[in-house]
Protein backbone atom coordinates (compact mmCIF):
# COMPACT_ATOMS: atom_id res chain seq x y z
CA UNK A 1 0.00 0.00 0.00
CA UNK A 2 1.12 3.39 -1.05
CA UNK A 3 2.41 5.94 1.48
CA UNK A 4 1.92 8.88 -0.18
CA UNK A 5 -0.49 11.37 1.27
CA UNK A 6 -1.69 15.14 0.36
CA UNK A 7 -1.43 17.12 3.40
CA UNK A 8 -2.91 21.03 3.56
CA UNK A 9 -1.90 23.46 5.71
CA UNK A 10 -4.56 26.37 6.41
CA UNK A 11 -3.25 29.87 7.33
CA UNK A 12 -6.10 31.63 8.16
CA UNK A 13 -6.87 35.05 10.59
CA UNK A 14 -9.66 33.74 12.99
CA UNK A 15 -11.81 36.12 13.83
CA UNK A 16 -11.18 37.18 18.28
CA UNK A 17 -14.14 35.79 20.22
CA UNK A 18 -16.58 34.82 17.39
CA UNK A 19 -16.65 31.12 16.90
CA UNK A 20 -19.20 30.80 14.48
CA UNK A 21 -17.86 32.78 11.80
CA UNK A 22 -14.51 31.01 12.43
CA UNK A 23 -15.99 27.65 12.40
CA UNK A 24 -17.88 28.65 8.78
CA UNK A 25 -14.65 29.65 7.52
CA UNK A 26 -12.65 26.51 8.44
CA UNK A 27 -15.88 24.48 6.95
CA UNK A 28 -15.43 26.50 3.29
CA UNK A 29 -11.93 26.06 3.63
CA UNK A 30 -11.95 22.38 3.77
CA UNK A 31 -14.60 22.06 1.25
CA UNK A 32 -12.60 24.47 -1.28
CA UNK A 33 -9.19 22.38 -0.37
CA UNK A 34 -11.07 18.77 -1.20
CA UNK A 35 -12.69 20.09 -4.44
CA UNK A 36 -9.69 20.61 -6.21
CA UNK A 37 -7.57 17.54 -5.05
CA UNK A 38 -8.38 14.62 -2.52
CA UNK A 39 -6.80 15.41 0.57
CA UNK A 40 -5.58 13.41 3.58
CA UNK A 41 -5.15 16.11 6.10
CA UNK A 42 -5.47 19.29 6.58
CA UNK A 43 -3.69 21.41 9.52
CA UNK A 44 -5.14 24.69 11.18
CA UNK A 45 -3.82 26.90 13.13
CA UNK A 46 -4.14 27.12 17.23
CA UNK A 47 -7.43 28.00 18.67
CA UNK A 48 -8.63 28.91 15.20
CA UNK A 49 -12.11 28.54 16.56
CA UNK A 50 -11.78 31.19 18.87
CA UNK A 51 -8.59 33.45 18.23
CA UNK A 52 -5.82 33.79 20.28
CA UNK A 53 -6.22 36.50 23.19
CA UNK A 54 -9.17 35.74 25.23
CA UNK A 55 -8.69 36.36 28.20
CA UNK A 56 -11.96 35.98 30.70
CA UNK A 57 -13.76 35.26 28.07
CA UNK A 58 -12.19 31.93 27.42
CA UNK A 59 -14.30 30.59 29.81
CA UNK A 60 -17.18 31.38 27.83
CA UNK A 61 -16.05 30.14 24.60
CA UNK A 62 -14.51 26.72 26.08
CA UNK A 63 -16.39 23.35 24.35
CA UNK A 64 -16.51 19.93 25.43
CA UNK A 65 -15.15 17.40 22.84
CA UNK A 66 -16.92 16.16 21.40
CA UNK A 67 -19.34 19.07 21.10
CA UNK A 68 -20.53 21.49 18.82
CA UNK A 69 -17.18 22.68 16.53
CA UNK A 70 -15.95 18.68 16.74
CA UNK A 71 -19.44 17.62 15.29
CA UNK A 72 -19.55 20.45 12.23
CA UNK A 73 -16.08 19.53 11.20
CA UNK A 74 -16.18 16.25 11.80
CA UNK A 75 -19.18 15.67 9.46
CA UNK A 76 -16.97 17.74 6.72
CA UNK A 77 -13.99 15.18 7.51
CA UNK A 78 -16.08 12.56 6.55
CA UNK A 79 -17.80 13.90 3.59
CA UNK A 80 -14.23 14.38 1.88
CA UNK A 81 -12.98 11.24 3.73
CA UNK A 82 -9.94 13.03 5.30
CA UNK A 83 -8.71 14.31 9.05
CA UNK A 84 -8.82 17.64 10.26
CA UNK A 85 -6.60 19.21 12.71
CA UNK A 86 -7.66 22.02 14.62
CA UNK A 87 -7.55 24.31 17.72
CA UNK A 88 -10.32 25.39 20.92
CA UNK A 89 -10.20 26.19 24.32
CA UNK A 90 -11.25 22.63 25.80
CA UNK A 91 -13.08 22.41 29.12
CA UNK A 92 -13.34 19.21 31.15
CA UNK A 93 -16.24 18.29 33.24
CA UNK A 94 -15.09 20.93 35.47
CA UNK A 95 -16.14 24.07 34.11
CA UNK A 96 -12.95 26.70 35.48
CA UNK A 97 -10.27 23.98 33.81
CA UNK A 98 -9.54 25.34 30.71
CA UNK A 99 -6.55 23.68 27.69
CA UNK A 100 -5.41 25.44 25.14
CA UNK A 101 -6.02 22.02 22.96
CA UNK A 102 -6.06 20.60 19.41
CA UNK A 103 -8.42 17.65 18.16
CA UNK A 104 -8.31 15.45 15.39
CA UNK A 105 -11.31 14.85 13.48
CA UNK A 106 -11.07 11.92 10.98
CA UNK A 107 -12.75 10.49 8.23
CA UNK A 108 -15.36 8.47 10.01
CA UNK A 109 -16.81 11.03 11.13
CA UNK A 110 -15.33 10.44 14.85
CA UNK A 111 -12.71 12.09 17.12
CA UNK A 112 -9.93 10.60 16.34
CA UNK A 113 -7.87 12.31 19.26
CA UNK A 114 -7.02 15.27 21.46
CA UNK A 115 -4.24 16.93 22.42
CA UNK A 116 -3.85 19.29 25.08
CA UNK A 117 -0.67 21.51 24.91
CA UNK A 118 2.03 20.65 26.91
CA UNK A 119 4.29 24.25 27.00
CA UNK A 120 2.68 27.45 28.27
CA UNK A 121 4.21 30.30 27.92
CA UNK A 122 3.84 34.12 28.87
CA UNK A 123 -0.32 34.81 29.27
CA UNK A 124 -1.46 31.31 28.68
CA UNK A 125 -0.21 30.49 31.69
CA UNK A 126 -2.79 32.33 33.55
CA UNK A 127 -5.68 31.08 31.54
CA UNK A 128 -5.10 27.07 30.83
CA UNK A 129 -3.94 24.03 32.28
CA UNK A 130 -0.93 22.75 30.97
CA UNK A 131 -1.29 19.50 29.55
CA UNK A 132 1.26 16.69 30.58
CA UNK A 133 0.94 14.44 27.82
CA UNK A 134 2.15 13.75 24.03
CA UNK A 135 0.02 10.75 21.62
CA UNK A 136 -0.33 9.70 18.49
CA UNK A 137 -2.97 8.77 16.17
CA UNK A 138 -3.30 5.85 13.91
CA UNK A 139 -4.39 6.41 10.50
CA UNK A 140 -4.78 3.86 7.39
CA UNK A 141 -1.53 5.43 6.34
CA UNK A 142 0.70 6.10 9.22
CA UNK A 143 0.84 7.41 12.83
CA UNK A 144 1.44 11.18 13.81
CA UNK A 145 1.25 13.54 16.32
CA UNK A 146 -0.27 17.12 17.13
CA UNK A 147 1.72 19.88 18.83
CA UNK A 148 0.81 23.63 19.39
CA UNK A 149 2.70 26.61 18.79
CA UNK A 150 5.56 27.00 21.89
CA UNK A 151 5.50 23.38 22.31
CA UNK A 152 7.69 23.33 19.06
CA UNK A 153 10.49 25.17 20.92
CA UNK A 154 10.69 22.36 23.32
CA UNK A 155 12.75 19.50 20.82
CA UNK A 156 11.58 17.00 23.87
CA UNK A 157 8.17 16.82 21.91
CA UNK A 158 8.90 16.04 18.95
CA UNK A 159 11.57 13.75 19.89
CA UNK A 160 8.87 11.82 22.41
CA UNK A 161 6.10 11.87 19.17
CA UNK A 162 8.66 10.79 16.97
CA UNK A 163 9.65 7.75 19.76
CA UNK A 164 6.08 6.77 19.88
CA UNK A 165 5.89 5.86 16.40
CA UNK A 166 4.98 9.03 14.49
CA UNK A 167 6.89 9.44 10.77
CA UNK A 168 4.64 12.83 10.75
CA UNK A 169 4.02 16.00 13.55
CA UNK A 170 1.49 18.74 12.31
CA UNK A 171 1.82 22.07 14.40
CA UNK A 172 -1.03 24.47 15.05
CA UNK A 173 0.45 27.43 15.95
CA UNK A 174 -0.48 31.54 16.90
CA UNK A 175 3.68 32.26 16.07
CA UNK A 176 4.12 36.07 16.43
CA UNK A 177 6.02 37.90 14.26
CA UNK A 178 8.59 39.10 16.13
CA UNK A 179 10.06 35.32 16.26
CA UNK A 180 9.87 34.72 12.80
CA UNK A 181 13.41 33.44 12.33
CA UNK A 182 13.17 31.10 15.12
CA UNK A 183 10.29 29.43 13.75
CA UNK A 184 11.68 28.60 10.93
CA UNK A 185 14.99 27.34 12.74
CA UNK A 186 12.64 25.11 14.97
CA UNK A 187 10.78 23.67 12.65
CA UNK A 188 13.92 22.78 10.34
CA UNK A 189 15.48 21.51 13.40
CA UNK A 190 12.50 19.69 14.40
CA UNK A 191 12.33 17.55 11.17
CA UNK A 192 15.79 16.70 10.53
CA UNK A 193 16.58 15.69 14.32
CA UNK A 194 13.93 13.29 14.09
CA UNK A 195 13.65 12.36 10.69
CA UNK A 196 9.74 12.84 10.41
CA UNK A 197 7.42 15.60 7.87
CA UNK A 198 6.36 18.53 9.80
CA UNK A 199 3.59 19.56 8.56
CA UNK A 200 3.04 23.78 10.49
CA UNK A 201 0.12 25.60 9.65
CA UNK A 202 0.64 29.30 11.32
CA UNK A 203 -2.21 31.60 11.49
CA UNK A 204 -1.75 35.45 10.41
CA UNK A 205 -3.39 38.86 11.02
CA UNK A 206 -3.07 40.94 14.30
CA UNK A 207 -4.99 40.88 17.80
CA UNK A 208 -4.70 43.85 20.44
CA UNK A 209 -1.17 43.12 21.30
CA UNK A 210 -0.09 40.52 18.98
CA UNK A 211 0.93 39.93 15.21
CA UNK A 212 1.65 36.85 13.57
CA UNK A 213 3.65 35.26 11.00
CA UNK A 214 2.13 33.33 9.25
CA UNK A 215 5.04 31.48 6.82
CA UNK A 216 3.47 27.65 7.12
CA UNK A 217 5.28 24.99 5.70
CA UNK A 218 5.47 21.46 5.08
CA UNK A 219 9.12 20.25 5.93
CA UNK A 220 10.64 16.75 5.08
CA UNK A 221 12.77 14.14 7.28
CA UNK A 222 16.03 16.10 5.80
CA UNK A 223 14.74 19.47 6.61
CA UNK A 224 14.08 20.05 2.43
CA UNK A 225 10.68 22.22 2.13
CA UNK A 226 7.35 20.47 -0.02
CA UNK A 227 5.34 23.54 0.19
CA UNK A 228 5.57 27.28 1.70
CA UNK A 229 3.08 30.27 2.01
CA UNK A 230 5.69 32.76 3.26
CA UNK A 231 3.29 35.65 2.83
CA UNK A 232 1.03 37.11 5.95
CA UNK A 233 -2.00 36.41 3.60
CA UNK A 234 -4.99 33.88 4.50
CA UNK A 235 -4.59 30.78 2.13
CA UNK A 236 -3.82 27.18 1.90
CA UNK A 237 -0.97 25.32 0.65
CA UNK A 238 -0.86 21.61 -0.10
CA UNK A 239 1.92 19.48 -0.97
CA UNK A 240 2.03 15.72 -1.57
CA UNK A 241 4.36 13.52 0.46
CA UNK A 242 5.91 10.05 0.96
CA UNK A 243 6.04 8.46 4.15
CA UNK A 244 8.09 5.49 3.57
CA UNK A 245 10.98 8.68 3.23
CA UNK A 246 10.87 8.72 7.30
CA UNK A 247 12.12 5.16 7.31
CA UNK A 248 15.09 5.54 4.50
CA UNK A 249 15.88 8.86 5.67
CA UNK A 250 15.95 7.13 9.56
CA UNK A 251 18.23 3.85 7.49
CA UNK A 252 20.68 5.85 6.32
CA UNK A 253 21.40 8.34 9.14
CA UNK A 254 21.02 6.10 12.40
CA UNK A 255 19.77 9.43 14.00
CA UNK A 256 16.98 7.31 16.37
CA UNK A 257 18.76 3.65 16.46
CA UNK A 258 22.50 5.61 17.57
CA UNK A 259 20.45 7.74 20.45
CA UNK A 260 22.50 7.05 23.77
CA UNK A 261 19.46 7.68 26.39
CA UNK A 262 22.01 7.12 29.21
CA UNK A 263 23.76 10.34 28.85
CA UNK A 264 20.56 12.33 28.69
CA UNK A 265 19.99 12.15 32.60
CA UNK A 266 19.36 16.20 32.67
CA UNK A 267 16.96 16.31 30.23
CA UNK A 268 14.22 15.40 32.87
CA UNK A 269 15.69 16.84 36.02
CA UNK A 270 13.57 20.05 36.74
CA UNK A 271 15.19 22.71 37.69
C-alpha cells in the first residue's frame, strides 16, 4: 500500500471571540481544499475557533469534545474522507479547567484524538492548564502527532512523538512575528533531528497586542521544504508527500537507532 499522502496546511486570521464565523470559515476552507484535489489532512492553526487573546472570556467560549465545533467539522472530515486538525479552548467536566487544545477529526466522522498543549508560555499560563501528555494517532496510512505553537520550541516533543511511532508532527500554531526566524529554525530543526514531515500551519493577522507570522510549511525528514506560504495572507498550501521517506531517511542516518538515552539524565531533572 502506497504511502503517499496530500497534506494542507490552512493559514487563516480567525476572527477574536466569534466562533461561528470562524468555524464557517474553516468548513469553506476544507470544502474548497477537497474540491480541487483529494486530501488526507489538513492542519489549522491554534485555537482557530476562537482566536488567540481571550482572556476571561475563554471561559465562555470553552467546548466539550466532542461538542458542537468537533461535530460540524467532523461531518466535513467525513464527507471528503480526510482528518482535520484544529484548535479550541477545551473544558473538562469541570467548568474553570480550561486547555489550550487541538483535536483530530477523521474520516469516520469520529474524534480521532485530542491533544492538550504541553508548553505554556507568557499569558497562557494564567488562563489554561498545561497538559502533561504527548500521543499519536493511527491512520490507514501512518501514525502522527499534534503539537501547538511553543511546544515546538521544546525539541523534547517532537523527539517523544517521533519515539512513539509518528513518521509525521502537524503544528497548530499563533507564532508572532517578532520570532519569525526562530520558527523557521525550529521547525527545520525539528524535522531533521527526528527524521519525520512537519507539517506547520501558522495563522496570520493581528490581535490587540499581537501579530503573527504566518510562513506555514510542510518540511521533510532532511529538513528540504514540499510547500511554503511565506506571505502574511490567509490561504492554503498543499503538498504531496511520501512516508516510507521517514524510514530511509531514519536507514541511512542512524539518528533514532544511535540515540544514547544514558547520557541524557538532565533532560528530565527540573530545575
Amino acid at each position: 500500500m502506497s504511502r503517499e499522502i496530500t497534506i494542507a496546511l490552512v493559514q487563516m486570521a480567525p476572527e477574536l471571540a466569534n466562533p461561528e464565523a470562524n468555524l464557517r470559515k474553516m468548513g469553506d476552507f476544507v470544502e474548497r481544499i477537497c474540491s480541487e484535489q483529494k486530501t488526507d489532512l489538513i492542519v489549522f492553526p491554534e485555537l482557530s475557533y476562537t482566536g488567540n487573546e481571550l482572556g476571561l472570556r475563554a471561559t465562555d467560549l470553552a467546548e466539550r469534545v466532542p461538542g458542537h465545533a468537533t461535530n460540524y467539522l467532523a461531518k466535513r472530515a467525513n464527507d471528503f474522507n480526510a482528518y482535520i486538525v484544529f484548535g479550541l479552548v477545551l473544558k473538562e467536566k469541570v467548568e474553570s479547567i480550561l486547555y489550550n487544545a487541538l483535536v483530530c477529526v477523521g474520516p469516520e466522522g469520529e474524534v480521532a484524538g485530542d491533544y492538550r498543549k504541553v508548553h505554556l508560555l507568557g499569558e497562557e499560563r494564567q488562563v489554561y492548564r498545561n497538559g502533561y501528555r504527548f500521543q499519536t494517532i493511527e491512520t490507514e496510512w501512518g501514525r502522527f502527532g499534534m503539537i501547538g505553537g511553543s511546544d515546538l520550541a521544546f525539541p523534547e516533543a517532537a523527539r517523544a512523538l517521533t519515539l512513539d511511532g509518528a513518521d509525521l508532527i502537524s503544528v497548530s500554531a499563533n507564532w508572532e512575528e517578532q520570532y519569525g526566524d526562530l520558527w523557521m529554525a525550529h521547525i527545520l530543526s525539528r524535522a531533521g533531528e527526528n527524521a519525520v514531515f512537519v507539517a506547520a500551519a501558522n495563522r496570520v493577522g493581528e490581535e490587540p497586542t499581537m501579530r503573527f507570522h504566518g510562513d506555514s510549511l510542510i518540511a521533510g525528514p532532511t529538513g528540504e521544504v514540499y510547500t511554503r506560504l511565506d506571505e502574511a495572507i490567509e490561504g492554503y498550501a498543499v503538498a504531496t508527500i511520501d512516508l516510507d521517506r521517514v524510514r530511509n531517511v531514519r536507514e541511512d542516518r542512524q539518528l533514532i537507532q544511535y540515540r544514547e538515552p544514558n547520557a541524557y539524565r538532565a533532560i528530565v531533572k527540573k530545575y
